[in-house]
C-alpha atoms as a PDB file:
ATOM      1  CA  UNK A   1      85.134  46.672  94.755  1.00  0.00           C
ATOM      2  CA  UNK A   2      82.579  43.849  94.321  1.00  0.00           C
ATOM      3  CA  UNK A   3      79.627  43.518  96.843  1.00  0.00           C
ATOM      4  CA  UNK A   4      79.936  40.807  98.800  1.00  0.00           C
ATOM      5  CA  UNK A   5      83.532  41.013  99.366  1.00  0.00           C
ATOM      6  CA  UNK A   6      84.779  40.808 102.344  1.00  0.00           C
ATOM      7  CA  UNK A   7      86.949  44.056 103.032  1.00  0.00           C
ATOM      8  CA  UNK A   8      88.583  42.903 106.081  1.00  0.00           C
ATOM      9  CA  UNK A   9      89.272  39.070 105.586  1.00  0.00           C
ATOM     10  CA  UNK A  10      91.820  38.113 102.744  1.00  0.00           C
ATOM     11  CA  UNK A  11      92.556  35.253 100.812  1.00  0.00           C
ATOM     12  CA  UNK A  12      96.118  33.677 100.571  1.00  0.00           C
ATOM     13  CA  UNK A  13      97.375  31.336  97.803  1.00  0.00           C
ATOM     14  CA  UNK A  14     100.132  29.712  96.769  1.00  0.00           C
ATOM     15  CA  UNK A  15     101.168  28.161 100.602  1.00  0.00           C
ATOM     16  CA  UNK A  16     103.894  25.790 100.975  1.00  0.00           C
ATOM     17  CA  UNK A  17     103.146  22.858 102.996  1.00  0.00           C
ATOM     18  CA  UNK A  18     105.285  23.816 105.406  1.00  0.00           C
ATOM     19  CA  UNK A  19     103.240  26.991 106.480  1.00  0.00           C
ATOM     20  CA  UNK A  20     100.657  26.482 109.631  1.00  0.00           C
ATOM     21  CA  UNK A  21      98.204  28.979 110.792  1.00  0.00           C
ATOM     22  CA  UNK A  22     100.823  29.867 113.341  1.00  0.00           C
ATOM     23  CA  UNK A  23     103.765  30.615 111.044  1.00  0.00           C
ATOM     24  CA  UNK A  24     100.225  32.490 108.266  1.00  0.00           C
ATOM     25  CA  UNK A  25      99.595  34.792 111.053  1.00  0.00           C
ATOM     26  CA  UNK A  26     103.112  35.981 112.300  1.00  0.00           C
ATOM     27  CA  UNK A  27     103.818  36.817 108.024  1.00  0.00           C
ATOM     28  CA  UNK A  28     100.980  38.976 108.168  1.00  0.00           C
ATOM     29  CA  UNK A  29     100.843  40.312 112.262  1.00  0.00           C
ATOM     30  CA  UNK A  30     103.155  43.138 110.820  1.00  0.00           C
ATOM     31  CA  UNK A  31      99.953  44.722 109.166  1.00  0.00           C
ATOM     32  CA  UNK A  32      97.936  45.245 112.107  1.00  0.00           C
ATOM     33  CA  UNK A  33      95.682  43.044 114.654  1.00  0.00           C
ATOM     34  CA  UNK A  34      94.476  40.028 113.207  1.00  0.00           C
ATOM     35  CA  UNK A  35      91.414  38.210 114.473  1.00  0.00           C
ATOM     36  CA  UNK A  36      91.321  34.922 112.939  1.00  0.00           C
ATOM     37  CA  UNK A  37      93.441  33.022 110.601  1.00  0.00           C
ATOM     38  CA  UNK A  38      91.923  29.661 109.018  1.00  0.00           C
ATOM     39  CA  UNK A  39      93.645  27.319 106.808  1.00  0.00           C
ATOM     40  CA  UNK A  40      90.817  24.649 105.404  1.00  0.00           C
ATOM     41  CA  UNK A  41      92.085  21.078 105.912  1.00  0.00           C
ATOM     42  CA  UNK A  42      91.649  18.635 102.741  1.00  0.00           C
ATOM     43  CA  UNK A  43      89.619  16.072 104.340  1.00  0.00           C
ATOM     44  CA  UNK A  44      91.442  12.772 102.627  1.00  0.00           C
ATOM     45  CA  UNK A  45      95.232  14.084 103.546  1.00  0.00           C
ATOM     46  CA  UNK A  46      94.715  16.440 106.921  1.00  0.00           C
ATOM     47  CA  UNK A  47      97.109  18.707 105.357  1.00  0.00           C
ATOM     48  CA  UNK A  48      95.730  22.746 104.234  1.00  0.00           C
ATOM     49  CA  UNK A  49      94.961  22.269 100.648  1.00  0.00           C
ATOM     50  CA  UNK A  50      97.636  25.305  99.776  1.00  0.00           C
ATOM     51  CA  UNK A  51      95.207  28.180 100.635  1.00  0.00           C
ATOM     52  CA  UNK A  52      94.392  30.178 103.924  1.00  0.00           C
ATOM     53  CA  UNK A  53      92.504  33.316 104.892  1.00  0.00           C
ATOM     54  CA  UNK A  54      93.326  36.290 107.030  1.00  0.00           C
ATOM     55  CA  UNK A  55      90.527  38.477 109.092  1.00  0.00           C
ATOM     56  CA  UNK A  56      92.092  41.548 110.184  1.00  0.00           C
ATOM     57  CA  UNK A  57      90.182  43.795 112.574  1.00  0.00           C
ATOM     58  CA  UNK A  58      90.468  47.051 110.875  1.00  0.00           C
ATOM     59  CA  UNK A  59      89.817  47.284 106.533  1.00  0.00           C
ATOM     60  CA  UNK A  60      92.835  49.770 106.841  1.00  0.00           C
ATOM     61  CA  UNK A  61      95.413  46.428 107.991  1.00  0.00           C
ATOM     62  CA  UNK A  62      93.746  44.470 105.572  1.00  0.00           C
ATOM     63  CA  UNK A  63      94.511  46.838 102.670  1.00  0.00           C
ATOM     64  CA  UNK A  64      97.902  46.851 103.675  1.00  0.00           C
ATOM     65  CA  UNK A  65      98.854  43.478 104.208  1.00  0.00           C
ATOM     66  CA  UNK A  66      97.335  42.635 100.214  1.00  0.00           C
ATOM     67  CA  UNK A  67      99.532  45.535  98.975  1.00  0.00           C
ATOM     68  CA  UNK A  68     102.361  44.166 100.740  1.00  0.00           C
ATOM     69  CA  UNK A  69     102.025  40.377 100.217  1.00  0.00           C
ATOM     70  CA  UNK A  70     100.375  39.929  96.926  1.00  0.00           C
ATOM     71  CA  UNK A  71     103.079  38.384  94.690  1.00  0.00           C
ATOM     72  CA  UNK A  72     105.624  38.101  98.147  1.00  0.00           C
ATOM     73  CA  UNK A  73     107.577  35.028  98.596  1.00  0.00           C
ATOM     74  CA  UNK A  74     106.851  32.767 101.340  1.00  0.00           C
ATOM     75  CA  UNK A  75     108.976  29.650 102.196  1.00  0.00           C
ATOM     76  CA  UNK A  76     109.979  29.447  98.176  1.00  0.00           C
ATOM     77  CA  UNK A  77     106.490  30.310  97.243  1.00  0.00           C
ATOM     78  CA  UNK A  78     104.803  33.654  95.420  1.00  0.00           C
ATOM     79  CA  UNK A  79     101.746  34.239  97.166  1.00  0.00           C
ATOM     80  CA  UNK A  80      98.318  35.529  95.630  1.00  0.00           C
ATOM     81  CA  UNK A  81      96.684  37.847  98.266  1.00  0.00           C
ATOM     82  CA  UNK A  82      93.219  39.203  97.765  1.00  0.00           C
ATOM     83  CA  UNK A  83      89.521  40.086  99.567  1.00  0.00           C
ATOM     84  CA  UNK A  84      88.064  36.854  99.886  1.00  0.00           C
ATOM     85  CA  UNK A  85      84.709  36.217  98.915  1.00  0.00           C
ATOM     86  CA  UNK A  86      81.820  35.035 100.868  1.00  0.00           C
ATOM     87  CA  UNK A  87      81.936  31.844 101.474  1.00  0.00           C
ATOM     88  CA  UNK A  88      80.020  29.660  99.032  1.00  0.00           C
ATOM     89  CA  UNK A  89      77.293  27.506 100.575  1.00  0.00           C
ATOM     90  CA  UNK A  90      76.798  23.972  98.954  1.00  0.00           C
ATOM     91  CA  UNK A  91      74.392  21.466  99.431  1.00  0.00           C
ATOM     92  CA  UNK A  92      71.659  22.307  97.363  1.00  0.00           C
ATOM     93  CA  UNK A  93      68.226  23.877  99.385  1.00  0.00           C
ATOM     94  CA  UNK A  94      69.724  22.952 102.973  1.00  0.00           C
ATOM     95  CA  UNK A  95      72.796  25.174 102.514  1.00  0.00           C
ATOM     96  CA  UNK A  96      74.942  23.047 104.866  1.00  0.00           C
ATOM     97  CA  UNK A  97      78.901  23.969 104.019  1.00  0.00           C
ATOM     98  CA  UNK A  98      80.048  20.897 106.201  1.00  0.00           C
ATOM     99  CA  UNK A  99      77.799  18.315 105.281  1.00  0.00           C
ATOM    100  CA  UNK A 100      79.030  15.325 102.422  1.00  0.00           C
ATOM    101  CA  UNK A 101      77.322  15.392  99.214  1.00  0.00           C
ATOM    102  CA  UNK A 102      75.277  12.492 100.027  1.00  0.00           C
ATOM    103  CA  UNK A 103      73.899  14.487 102.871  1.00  0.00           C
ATOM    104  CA  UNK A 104      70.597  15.584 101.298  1.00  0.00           C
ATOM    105  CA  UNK A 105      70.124  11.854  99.844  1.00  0.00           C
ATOM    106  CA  UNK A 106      67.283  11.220 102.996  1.00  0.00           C
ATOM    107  CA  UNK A 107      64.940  14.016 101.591  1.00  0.00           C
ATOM    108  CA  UNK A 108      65.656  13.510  97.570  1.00  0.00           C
ATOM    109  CA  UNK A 109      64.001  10.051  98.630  1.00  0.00           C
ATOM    110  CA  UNK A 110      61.313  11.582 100.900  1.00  0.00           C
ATOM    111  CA  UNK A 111      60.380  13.786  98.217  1.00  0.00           C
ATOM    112  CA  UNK A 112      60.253  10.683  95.630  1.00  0.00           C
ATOM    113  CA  UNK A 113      58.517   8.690  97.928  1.00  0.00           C
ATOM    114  CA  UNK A 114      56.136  11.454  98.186  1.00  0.00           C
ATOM    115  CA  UNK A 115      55.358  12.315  94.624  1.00  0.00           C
ATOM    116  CA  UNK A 116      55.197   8.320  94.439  1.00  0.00           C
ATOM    117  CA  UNK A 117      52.364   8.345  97.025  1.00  0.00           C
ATOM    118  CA  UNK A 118      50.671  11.245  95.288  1.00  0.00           C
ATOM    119  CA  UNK A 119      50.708   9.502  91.886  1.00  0.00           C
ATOM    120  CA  UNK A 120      49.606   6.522  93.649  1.00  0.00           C
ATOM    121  CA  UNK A 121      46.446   8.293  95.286  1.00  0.00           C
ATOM    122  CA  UNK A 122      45.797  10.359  91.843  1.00  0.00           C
ATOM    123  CA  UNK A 123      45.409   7.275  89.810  1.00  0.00           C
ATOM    124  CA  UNK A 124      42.923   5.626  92.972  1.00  0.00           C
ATOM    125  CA  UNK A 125      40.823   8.756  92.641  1.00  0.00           C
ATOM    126  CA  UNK A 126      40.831   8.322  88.552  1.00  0.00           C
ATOM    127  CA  UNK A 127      39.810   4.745  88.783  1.00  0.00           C
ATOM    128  CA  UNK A 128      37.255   5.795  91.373  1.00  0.00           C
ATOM    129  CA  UNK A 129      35.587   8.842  88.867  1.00  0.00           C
ATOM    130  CA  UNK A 130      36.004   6.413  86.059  1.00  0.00           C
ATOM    131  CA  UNK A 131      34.074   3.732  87.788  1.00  0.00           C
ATOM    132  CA  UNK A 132      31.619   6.232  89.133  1.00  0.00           C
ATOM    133  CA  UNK A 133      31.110   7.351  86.026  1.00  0.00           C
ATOM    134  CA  UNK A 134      30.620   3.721  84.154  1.00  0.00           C
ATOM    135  CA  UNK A 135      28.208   3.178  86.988  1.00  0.00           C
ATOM    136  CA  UNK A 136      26.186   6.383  85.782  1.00  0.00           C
ATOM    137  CA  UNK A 137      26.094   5.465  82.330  1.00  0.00           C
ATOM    138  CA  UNK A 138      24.975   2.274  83.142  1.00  0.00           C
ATOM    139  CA  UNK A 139      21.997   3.601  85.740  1.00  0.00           C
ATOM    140  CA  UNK A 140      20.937   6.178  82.503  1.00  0.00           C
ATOM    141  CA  UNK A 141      20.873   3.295  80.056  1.00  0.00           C
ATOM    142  CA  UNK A 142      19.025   1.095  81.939  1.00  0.00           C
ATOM    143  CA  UNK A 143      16.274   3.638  82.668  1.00  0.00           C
ATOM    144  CA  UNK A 144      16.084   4.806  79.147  1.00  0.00           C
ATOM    145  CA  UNK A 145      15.920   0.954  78.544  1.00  0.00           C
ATOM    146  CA  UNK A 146      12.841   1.317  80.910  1.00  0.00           C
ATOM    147  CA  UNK A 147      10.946   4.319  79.276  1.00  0.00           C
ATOM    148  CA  UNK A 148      11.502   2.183  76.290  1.00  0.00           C
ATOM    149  CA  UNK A 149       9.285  -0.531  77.673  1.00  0.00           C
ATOM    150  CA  UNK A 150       6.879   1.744  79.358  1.00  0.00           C
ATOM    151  CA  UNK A 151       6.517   3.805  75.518  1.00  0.00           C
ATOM    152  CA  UNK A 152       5.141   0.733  73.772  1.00  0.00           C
ATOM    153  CA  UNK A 153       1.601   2.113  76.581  1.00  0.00           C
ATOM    154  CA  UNK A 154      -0.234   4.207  73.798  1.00  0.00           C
ATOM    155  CA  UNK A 155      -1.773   5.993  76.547  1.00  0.00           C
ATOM    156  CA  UNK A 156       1.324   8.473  77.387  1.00  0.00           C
ATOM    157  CA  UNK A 157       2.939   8.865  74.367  1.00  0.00           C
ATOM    158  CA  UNK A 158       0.917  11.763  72.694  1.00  0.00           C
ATOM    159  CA  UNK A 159       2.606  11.033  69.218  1.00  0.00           C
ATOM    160  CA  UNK A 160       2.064   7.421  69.596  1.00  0.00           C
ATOM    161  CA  UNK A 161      -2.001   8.416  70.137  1.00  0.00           C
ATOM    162  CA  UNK A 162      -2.102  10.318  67.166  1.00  0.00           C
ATOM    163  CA  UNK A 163      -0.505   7.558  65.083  1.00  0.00           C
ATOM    164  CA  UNK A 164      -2.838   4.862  66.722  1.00  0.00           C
ATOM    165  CA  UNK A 165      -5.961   7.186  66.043  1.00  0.00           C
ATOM    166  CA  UNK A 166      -4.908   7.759  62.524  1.00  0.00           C
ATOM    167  CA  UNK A 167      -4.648   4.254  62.170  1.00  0.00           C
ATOM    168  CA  UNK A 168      -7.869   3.544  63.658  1.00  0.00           C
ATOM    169  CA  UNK A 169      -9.806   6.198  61.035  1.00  0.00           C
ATOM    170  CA  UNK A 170      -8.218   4.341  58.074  1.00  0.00           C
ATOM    171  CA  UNK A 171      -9.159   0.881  58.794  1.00  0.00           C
ATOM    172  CA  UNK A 172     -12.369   2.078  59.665  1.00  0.00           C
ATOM    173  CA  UNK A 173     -12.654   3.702  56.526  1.00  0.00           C
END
């Protein structure tokens, strides 16, 4: 069979309204020692919502009791007997099986105000590095502004000397 599958627990379908976990276990005590018979509720109408499952202690009863009872009648219904499956877990990363759909709402709008916050404090630190960086630009402008000034001295400019001295030889020429 399929991993996962639950050799000792079956699954019964096809329940008449009528049928309670009381009357669910005495169709199937004939099979062996049971340990637990659920029928799920449907939360709206109280009532099982057609379906039950059987946990038999041995895998031996359980075998028996789906050979018998798949496609048996039970108060004017055919029932569908198999090995139930693990029980699905729903509710996203919390895996609650009990909890409404609306359950995990709290940390869908932690995590947006989160990312919100993040966004927030990423485009602070971009206005910051932009500003820093204006502020930079503006600091090596103004002192290549200032080595402008200070060029129009002869004196350290070695290409300015040579143009001044070559200048001085032709007028005095």
């Amino acid at each position: 069979m399929n991993e996962g599958v639950q050799k000792n627990t079956l699954y019964v379908g096809g329940l008449a309204e009528e049928v309670n976990e009381g009357i669910l276990h005495a169709a199937f005590i004939p099979f062996g020692d049971i340990k637990d018979v659920k029928t799920p509720l449907d939360q709206a109408t109280q009532k099982h919502r057609s379906f039950g499952f059987v946990t038999f202690l041995e895998r031996e009863d359980a075998a028996a009791a789906m050979d018998n009872m798949d496609g048996a009648e039970l108060y004017g219904r055919v029932l569908t007997v198999n090995y139930a499956l693990p029980e699905r877990i729903k509710g996203g990363e919390q895996g609650w099986a009990a909890q409404p759909i609306w359950a995990d709402a709290d940390t869908w709008f932690e995590r947006q105000q989160q990312e919100q916050e993040m966004q927030r404090l990423q485009a602070e630190q971009r206005a910051a590095m932009q500003e820093a960086e204006e502020l930079h630009r503006k600091k090596v402008a103004e002192e290549r502004d200032g080595e402008k000034d200070e060029d129009g001295d002869i004196k350290d400019d070695p290409m300015a000397k040579a143009e001044a001295e070559v200048l001085m030889q032709n007028a005095g020429a």
